[in-house]
PDB file of N, CA and C in Angstrom:
ATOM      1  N   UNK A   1     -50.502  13.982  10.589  1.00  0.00           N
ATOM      2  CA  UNK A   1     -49.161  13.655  11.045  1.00  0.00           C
ATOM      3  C   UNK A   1     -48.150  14.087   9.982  1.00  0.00           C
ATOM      4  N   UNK A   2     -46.998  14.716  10.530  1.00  0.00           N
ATOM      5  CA  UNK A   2     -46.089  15.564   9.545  1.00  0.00           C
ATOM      6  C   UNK A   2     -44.924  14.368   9.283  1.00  0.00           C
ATOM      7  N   UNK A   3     -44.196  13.960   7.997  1.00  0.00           N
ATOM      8  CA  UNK A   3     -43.448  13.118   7.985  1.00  0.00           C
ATOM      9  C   UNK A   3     -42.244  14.098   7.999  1.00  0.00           C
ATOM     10  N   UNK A   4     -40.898  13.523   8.597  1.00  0.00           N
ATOM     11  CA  UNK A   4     -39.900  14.023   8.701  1.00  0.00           C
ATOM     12  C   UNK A   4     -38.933  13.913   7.887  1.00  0.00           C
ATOM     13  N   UNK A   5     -38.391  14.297   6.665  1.00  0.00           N
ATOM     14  CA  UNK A   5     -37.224  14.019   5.879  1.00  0.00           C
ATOM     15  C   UNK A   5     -36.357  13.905   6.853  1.00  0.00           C
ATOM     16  N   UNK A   6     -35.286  12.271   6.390  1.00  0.00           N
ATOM     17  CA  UNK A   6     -33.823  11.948   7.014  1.00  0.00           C
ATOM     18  C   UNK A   6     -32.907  13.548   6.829  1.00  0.00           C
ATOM     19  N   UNK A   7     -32.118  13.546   7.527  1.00  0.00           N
ATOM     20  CA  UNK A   7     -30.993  14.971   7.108  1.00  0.00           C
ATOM     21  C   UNK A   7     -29.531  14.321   6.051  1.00  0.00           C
ATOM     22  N   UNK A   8     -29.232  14.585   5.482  1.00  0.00           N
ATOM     23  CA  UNK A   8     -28.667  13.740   4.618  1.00  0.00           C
ATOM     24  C   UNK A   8     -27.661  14.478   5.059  1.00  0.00           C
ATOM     25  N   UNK A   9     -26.049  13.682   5.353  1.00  0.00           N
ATOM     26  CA  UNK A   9     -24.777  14.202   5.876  1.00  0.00           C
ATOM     27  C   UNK A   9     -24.152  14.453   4.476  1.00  0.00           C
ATOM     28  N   UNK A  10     -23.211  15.365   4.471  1.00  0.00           N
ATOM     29  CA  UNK A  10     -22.378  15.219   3.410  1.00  0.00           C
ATOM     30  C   UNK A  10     -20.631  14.961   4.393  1.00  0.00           C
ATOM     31  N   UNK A  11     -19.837  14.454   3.724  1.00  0.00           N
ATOM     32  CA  UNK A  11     -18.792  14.511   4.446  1.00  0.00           C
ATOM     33  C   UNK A  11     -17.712  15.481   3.913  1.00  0.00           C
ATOM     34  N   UNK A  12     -17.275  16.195   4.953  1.00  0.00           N
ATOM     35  CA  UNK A  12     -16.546  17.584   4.948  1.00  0.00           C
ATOM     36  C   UNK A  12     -15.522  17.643   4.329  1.00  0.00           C
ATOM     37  N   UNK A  13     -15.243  19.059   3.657  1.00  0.00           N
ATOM     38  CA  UNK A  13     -13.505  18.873   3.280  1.00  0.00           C
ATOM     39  C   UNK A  13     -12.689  18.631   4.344  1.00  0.00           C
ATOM     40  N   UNK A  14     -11.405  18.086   4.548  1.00  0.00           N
ATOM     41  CA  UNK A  14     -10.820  18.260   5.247  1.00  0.00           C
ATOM     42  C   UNK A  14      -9.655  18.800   5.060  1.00  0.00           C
ATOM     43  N   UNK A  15      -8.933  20.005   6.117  1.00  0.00           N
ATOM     44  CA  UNK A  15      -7.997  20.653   6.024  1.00  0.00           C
ATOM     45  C   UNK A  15      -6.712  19.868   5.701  1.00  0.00           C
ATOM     46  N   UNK A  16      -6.738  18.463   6.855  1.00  0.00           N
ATOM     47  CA  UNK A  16      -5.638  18.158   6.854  1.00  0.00           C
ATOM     48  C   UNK A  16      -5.908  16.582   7.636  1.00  0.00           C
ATOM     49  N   UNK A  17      -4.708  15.240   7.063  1.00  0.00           N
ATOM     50  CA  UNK A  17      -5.011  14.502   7.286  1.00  0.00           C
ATOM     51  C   UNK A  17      -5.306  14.061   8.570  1.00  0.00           C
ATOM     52  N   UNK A  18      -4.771  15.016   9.615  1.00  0.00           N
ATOM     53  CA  UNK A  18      -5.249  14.869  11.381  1.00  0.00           C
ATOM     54  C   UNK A  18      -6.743  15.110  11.420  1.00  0.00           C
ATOM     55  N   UNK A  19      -7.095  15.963  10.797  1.00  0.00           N
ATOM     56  CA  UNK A  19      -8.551  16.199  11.006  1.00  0.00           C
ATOM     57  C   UNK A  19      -9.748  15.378  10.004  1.00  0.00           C
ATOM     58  N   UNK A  20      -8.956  14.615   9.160  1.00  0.00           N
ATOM     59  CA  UNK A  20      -9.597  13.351   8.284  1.00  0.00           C
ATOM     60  C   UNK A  20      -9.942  12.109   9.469  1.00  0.00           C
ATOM     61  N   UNK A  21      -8.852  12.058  10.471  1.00  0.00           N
ATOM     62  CA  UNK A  21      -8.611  11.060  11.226  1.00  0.00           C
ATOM     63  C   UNK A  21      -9.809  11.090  12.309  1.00  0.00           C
ATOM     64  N   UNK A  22      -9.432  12.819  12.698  1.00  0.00           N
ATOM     65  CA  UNK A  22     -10.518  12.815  13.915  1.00  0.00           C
ATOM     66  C   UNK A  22     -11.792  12.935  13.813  1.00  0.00           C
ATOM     67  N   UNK A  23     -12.247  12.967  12.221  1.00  0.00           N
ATOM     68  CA  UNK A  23     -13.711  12.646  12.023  1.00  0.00           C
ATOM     69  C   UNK A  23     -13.866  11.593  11.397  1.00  0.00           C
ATOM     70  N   UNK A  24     -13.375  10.445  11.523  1.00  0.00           N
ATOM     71  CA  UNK A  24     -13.721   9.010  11.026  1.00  0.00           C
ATOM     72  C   UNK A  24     -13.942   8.827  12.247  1.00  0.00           C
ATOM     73  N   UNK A  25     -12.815   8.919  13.280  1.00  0.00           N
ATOM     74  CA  UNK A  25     -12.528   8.137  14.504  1.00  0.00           C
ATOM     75  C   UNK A  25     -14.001   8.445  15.336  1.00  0.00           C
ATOM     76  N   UNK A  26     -14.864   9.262  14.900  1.00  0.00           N
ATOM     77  CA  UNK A  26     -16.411   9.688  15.230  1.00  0.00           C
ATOM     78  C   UNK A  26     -17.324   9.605  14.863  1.00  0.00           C
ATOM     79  N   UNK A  27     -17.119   9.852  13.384  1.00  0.00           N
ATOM     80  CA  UNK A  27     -18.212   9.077  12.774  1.00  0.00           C
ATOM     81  C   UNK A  27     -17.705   7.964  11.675  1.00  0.00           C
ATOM     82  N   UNK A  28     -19.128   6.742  11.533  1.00  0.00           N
ATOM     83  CA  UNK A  28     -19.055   5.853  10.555  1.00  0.00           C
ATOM     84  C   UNK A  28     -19.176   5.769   9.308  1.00  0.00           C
ATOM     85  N   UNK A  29     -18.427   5.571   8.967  1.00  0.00           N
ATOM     86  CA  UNK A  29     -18.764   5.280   6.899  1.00  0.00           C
ATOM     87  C   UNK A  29     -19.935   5.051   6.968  1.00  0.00           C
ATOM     88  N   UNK A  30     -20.899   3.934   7.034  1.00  0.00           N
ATOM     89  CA  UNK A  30     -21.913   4.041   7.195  1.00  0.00           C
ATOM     90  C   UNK A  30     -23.065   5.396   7.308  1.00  0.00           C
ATOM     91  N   UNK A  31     -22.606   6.102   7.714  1.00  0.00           N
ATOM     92  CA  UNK A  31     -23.582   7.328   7.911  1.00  0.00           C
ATOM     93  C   UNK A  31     -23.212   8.135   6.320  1.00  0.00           C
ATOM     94  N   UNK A  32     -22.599   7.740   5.867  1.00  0.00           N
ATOM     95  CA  UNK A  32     -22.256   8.420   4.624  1.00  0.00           C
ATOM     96  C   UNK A  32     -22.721   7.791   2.910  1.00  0.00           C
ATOM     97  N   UNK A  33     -23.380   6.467   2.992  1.00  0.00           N
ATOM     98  CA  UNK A  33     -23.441   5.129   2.271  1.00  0.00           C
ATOM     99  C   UNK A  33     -23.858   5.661   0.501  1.00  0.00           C
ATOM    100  N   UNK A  34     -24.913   6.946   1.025  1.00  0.00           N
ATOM    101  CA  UNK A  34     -25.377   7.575  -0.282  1.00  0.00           C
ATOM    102  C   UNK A  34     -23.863   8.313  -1.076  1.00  0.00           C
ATOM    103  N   UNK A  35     -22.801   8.440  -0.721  1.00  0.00           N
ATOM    104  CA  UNK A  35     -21.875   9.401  -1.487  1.00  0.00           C
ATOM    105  C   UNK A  35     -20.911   8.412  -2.132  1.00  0.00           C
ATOM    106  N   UNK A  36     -20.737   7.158  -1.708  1.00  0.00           N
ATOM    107  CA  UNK A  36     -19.823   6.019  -1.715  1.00  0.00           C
ATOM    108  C   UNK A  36     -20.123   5.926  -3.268  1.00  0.00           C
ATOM    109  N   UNK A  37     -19.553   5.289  -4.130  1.00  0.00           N
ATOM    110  CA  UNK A  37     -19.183   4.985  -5.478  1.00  0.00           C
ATOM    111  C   UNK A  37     -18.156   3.851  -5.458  1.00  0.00           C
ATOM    112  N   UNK A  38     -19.430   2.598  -6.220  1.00  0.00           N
ATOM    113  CA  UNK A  38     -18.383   1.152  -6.417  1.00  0.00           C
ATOM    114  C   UNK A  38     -16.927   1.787  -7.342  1.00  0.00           C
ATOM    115  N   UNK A  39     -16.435   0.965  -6.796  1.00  0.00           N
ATOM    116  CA  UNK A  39     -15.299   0.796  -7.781  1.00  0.00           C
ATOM    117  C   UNK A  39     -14.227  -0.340  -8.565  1.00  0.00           C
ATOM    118  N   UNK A  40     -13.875  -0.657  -9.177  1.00  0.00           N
ATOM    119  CA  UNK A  40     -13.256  -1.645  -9.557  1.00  0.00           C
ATOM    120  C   UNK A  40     -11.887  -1.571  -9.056  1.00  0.00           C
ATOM    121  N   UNK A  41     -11.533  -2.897  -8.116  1.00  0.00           N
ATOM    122  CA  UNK A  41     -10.352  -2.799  -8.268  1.00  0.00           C
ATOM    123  C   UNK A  41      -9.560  -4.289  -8.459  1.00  0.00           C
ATOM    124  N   UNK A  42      -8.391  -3.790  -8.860  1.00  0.00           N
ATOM    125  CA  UNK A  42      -7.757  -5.472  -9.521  1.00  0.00           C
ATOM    126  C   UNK A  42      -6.342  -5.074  -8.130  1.00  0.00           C
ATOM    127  N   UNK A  43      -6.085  -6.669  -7.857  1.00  0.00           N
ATOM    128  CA  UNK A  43      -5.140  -6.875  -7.235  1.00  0.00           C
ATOM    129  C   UNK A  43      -4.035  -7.732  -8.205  1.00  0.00           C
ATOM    130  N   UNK A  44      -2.946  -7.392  -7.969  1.00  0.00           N
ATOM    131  CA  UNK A  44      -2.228  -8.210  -8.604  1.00  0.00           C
ATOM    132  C   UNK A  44      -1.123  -9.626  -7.921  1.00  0.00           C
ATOM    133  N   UNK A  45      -1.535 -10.898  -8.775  1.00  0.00           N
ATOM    134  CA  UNK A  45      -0.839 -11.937  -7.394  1.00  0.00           C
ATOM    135  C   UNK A  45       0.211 -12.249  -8.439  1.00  0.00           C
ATOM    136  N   UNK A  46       1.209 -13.192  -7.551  1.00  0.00           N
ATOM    137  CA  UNK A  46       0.938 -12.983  -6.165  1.00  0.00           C
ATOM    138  C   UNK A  46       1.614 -11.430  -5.423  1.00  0.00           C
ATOM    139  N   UNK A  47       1.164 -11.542  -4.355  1.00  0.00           N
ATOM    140  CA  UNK A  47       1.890  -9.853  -3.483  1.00  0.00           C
ATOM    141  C   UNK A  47       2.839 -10.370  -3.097  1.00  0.00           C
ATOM    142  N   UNK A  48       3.757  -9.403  -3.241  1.00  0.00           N
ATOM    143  CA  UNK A  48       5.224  -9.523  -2.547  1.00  0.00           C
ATOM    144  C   UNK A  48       5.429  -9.758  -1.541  1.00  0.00           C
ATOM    145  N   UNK A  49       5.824 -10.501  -0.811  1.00  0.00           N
ATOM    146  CA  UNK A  49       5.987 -10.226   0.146  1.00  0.00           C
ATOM    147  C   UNK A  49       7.461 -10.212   0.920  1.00  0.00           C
ATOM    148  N   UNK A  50       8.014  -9.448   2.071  1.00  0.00           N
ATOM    149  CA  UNK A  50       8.871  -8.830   2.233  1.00  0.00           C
ATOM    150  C   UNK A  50       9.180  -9.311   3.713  1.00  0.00           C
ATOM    151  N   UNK A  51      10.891  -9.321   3.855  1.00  0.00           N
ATOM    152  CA  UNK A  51      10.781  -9.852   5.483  1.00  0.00           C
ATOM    153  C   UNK A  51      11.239  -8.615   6.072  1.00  0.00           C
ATOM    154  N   UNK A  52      11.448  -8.277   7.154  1.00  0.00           N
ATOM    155  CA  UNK A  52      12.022  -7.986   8.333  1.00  0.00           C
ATOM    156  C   UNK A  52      13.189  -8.434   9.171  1.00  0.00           C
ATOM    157  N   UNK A  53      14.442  -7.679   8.551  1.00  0.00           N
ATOM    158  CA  UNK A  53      15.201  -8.182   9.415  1.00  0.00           C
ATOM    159  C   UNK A  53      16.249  -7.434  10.283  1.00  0.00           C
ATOM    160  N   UNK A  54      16.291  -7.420  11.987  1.00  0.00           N
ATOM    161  CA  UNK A  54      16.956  -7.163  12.883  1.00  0.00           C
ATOM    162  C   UNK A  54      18.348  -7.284  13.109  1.00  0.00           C
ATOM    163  N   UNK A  55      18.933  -6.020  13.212  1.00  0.00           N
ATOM    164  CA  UNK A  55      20.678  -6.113  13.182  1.00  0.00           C
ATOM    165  C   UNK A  55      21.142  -5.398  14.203  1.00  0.00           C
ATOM    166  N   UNK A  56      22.067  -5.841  15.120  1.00  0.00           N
ATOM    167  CA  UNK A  56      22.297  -5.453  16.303  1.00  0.00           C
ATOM    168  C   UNK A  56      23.693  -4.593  16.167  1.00  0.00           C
ATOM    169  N   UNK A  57      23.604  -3.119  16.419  1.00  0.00           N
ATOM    170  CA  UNK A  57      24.975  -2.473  16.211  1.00  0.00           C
ATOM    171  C   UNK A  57      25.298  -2.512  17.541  1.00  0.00           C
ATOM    172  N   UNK A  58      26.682  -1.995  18.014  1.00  0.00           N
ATOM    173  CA  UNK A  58      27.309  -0.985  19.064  1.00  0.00           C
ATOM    174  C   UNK A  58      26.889   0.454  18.981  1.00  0.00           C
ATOM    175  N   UNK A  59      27.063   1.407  19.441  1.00  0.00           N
ATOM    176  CA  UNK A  59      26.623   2.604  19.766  1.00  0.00           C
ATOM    177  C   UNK A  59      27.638   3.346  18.356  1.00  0.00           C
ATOM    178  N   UNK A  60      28.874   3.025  18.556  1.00  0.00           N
ATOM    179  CA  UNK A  60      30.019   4.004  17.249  1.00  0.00           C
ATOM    180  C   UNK A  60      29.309   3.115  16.200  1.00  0.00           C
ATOM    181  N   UNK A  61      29.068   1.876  15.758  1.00  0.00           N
ATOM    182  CA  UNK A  61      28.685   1.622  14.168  1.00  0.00           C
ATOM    183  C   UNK A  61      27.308   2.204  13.868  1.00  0.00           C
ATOM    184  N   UNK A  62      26.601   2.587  15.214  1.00  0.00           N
ATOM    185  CA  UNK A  62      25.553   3.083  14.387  1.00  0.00           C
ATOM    186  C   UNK A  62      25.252   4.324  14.346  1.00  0.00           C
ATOM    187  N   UNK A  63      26.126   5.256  14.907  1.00  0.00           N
ATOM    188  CA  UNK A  63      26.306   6.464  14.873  1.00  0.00           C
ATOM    189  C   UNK A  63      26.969   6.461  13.462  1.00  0.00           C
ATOM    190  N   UNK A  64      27.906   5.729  13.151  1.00  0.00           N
ATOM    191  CA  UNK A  64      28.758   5.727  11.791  1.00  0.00           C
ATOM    192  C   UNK A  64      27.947   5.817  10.697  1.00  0.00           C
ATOM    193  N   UNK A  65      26.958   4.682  11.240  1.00  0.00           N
ATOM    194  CA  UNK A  65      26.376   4.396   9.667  1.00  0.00           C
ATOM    195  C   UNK A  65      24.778   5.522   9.510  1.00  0.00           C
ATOM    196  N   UNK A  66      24.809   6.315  11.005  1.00  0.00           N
ATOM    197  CA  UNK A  66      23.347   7.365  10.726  1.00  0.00           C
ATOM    198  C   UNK A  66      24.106   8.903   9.896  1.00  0.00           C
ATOM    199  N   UNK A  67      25.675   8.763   9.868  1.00  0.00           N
ATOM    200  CA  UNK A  67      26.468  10.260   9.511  1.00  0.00           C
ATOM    201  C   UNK A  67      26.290  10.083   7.925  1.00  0.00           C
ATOM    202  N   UNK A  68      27.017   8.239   7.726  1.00  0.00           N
ATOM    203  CA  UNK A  68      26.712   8.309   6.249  1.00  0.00           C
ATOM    204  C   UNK A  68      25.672   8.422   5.819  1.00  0.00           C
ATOM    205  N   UNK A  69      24.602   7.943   5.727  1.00  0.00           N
ATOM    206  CA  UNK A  69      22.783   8.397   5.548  1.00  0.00           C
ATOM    207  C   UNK A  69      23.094   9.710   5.524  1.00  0.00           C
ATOM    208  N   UNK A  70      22.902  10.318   6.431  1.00  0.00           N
ATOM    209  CA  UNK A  70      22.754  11.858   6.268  1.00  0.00           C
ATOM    210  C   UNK A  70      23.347  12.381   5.149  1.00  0.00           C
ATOM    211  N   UNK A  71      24.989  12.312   4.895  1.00  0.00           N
ATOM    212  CA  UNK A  71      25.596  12.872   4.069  1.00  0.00           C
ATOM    213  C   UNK A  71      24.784  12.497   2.602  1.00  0.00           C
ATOM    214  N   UNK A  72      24.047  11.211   2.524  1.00  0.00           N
ATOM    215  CA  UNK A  72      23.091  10.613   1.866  1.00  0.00           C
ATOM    216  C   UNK A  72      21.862  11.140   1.601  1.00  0.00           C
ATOM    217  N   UNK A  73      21.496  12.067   2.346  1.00  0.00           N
ATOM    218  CA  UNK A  73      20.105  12.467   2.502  1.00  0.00           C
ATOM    219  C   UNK A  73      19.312  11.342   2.406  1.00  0.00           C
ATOM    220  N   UNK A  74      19.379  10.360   3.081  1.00  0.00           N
ATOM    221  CA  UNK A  74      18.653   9.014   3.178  1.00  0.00           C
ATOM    222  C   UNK A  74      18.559   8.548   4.641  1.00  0.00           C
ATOM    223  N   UNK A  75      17.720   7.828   4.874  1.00  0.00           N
ATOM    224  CA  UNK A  75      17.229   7.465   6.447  1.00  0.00           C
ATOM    225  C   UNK A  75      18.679   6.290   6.574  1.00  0.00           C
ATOM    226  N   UNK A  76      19.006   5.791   7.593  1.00  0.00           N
ATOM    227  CA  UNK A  76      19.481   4.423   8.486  1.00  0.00           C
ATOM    228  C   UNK A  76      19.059   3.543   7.857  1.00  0.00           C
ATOM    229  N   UNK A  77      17.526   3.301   8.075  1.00  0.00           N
ATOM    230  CA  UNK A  77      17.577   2.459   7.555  1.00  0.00           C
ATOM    231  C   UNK A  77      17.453   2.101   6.164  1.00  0.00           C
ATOM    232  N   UNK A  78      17.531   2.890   5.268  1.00  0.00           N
ATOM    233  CA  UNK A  78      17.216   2.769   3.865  1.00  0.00           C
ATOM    234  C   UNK A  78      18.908   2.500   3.543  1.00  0.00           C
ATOM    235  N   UNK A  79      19.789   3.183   3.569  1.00  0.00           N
ATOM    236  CA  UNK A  79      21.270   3.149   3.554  1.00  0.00           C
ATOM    237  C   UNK A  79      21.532   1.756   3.896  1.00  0.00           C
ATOM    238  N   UNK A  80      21.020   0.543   5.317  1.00  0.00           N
ATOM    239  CA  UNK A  80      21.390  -0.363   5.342  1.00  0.00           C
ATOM    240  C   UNK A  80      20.732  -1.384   4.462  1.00  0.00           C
ATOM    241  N   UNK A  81      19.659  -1.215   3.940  1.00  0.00           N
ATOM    242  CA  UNK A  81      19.037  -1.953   2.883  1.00  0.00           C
ATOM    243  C   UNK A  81      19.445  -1.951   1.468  1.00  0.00           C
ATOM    244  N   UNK A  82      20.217  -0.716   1.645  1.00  0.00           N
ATOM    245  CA  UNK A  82      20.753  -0.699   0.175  1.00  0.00           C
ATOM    246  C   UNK A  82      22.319  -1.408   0.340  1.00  0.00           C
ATOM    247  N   UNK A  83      23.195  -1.455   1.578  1.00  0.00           N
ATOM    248  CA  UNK A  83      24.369  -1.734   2.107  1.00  0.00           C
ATOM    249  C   UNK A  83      24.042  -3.458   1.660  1.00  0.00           C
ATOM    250  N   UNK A  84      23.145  -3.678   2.118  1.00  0.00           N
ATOM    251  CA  UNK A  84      23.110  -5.110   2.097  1.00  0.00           C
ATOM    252  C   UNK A  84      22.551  -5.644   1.000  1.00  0.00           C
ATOM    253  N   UNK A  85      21.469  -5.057   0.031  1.00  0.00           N
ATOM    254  CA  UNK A  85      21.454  -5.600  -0.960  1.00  0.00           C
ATOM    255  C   UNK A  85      22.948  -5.556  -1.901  1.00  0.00           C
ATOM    256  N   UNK A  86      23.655  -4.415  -2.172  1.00  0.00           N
ATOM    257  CA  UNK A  86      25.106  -4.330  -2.799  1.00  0.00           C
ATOM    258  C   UNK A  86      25.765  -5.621  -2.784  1.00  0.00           C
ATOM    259  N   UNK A  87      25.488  -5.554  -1.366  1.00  0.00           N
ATOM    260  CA  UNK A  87      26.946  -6.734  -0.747  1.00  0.00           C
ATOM    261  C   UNK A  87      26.273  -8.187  -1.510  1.00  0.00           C
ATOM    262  N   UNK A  88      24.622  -8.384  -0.756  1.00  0.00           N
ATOM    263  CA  UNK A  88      24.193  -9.885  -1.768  1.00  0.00           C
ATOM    264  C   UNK A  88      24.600 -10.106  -3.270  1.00  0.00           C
ATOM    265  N   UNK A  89      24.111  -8.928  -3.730  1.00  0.00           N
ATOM    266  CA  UNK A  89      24.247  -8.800  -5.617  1.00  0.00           C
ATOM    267  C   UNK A  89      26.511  -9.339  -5.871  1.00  0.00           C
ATOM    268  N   UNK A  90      26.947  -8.458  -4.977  1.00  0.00           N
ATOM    269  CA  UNK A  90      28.372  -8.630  -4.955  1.00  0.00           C
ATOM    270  C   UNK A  90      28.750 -10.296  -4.859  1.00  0.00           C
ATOM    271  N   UNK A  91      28.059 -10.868  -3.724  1.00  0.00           N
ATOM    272  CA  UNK A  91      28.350 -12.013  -3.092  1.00  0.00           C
ATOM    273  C   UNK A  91      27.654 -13.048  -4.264  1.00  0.00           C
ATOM    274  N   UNK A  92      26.700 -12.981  -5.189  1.00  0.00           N
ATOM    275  CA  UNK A  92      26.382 -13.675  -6.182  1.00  0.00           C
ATOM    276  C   UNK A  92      26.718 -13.351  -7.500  1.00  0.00           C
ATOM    277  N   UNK A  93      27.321 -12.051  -7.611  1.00  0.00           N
ATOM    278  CA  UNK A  93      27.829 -11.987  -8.931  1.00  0.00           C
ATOM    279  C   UNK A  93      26.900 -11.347  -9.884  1.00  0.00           C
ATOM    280  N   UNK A  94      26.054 -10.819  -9.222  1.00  0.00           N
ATOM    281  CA  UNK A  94      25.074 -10.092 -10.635  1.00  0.00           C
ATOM    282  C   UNK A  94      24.805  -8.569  -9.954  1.00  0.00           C
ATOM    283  N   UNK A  95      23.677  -8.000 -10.777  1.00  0.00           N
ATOM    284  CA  UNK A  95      23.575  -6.512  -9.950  1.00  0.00           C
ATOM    285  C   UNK A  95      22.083  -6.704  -9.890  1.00  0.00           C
ATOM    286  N   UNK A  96      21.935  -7.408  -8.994  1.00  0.00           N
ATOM    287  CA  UNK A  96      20.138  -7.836  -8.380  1.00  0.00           C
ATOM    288  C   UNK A  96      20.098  -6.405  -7.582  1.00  0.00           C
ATOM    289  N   UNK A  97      20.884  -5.434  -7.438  1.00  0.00           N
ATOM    290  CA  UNK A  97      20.693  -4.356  -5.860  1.00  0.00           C
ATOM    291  C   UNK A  97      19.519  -3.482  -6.520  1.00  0.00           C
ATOM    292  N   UNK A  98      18.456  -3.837  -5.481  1.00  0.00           N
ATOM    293  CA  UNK A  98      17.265  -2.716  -5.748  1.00  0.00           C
ATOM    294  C   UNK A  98      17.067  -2.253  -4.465  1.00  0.00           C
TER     295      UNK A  98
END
Protein backbone atom coordinates (compact mmCIF):
# COMPACT_ATOMS: atom_id res chain seq x y z
CA UNK A 1 0.00 0.00 0.00
CA UNK A 2 1.45 3.40 -1.29
CA UNK A 3 1.14 6.25 1.40
CA UNK A 4 0.11 9.56 0.02
CA UNK A 5 1.96 12.82 1.05
CA UNK A 6 -0.70 15.78 2.18
CA UNK A 7 -0.09 18.62 -0.78
CA UNK A 8 1.01 21.42 1.24
CA UNK A 9 -0.76 24.92 0.00
CA UNK A 10 1.29 27.86 -0.02
CA UNK A 11 -0.73 31.08 -0.09
CA UNK A 12 -0.33 33.25 -3.22
CA UNK A 13 1.00 36.64 -3.88
CA UNK A 14 -1.59 38.77 -4.37
CA UNK A 15 -1.86 41.42 -7.06
CA UNK A 16 -4.20 43.43 -5.34
CA UNK A 17 -6.32 43.80 -2.29
CA UNK A 18 -9.67 42.63 -4.37
CA UNK A 19 -8.01 39.56 -5.17
CA UNK A 20 -6.65 39.08 -1.36
CA UNK A 21 -10.44 39.26 -0.64
CA UNK A 22 -11.58 36.84 -3.25
CA UNK A 23 -9.29 34.18 -2.05
CA UNK A 24 -10.01 34.27 1.65
CA UNK A 25 -13.69 34.59 0.85
CA UNK A 26 -12.76 30.70 -0.58
CA UNK A 27 -10.49 29.50 1.16
CA UNK A 28 -9.77 29.09 5.07
CA UNK A 29 -6.90 30.21 7.15
CA UNK A 30 -6.99 27.04 8.36
CA UNK A 31 -5.80 25.36 5.22
CA UNK A 32 -2.76 27.46 5.56
CA UNK A 33 -1.89 26.74 9.62
CA UNK A 34 1.84 25.54 8.66
CA UNK A 35 2.90 29.29 7.29
CA UNK A 36 1.16 31.22 10.29
CA UNK A 37 3.84 32.69 12.80
CA UNK A 38 2.80 33.55 16.59
CA UNK A 39 3.14 36.85 17.28
CA UNK A 40 3.16 39.16 20.10
CA UNK A 41 0.87 41.64 20.37
CA UNK A 42 0.21 44.36 23.13
CA UNK A 43 -2.98 46.32 23.21
CA UNK A 44 -3.03 49.43 24.80
CA UNK A 45 -6.02 50.36 27.52
CA UNK A 46 -7.95 51.76 27.81
CA UNK A 47 -9.14 52.17 23.76
CA UNK A 48 -10.56 55.20 22.82
CA UNK A 49 -13.38 55.29 22.24
CA UNK A 50 -15.24 57.65 19.87
CA UNK A 51 -18.95 58.71 19.25
CA UNK A 52 -20.89 59.32 16.25
CA UNK A 53 -22.64 62.14 15.73
CA UNK A 54 -25.61 63.07 13.19
CA UNK A 55 -26.25 66.66 11.85
CA UNK A 56 -29.04 67.52 9.79
CA UNK A 57 -28.27 70.25 6.96
CA UNK A 58 -30.63 71.90 4.23
CA UNK A 59 -29.52 71.20 0.75
CA UNK A 60 -27.48 75.14 0.33
CA UNK A 61 -25.54 74.48 3.90
CA UNK A 62 -24.38 71.44 2.72
CA UNK A 63 -23.50 72.17 -0.58
CA UNK A 64 -21.69 75.25 1.24
CA UNK A 65 -19.88 73.39 3.52
CA UNK A 66 -18.83 70.30 0.61
CA UNK A 67 -17.21 73.72 -1.69
CA UNK A 68 -15.27 74.65 1.46
CA UNK A 69 -13.74 71.00 1.96
CA UNK A 70 -12.85 70.93 -1.46
CA UNK A 71 -11.13 74.24 -1.62
CA UNK A 72 -9.63 72.24 1.54
CA UNK A 73 -8.70 69.26 -0.19
CA UNK A 74 -10.47 67.56 2.73
CA UNK A 75 -13.68 65.36 2.81
CA UNK A 76 -17.29 66.97 4.50
CA UNK A 77 -16.91 65.26 6.80
CA UNK A 78 -13.48 65.79 8.15
CA UNK A 79 -13.95 69.81 7.65
CA UNK A 80 -17.07 69.39 10.02
CA UNK A 81 -15.10 67.62 12.68
CA UNK A 82 -12.58 69.96 12.61
CA UNK A 83 -15.53 72.99 12.44
CA UNK A 84 -16.71 71.65 15.57
CA UNK A 85 -13.89 70.74 17.45
CA UNK A 86 -12.56 74.76 16.84
CA UNK A 87 -15.81 75.98 17.99
CA UNK A 88 -15.67 73.44 21.46
CA UNK A 89 -11.86 74.43 22.14
CA UNK A 90 -13.29 78.29 21.41
CA UNK A 91 -16.39 77.71 23.65
CA UNK A 92 -13.98 76.46 26.62
CA UNK A 93 -11.17 78.57 26.18
CA UNK A 94 -8.24 76.36 25.42
CA UNK A 95 -6.94 74.87 22.01
CA UNK A 96 -8.11 71.12 22.77
CA UNK A 97 -8.91 71.19 18.51
CA UNK A 98 -7.51 67.89 17.23
Amino acid sequence: MTRVQPTVRTVPAFRSDQEAAEFWDANSTTEFEDHWQPVDVEVERPLQRTWLVTVELDEAAFARMQTAAKRLDITADELAKTWLLERLADASGSNAAE
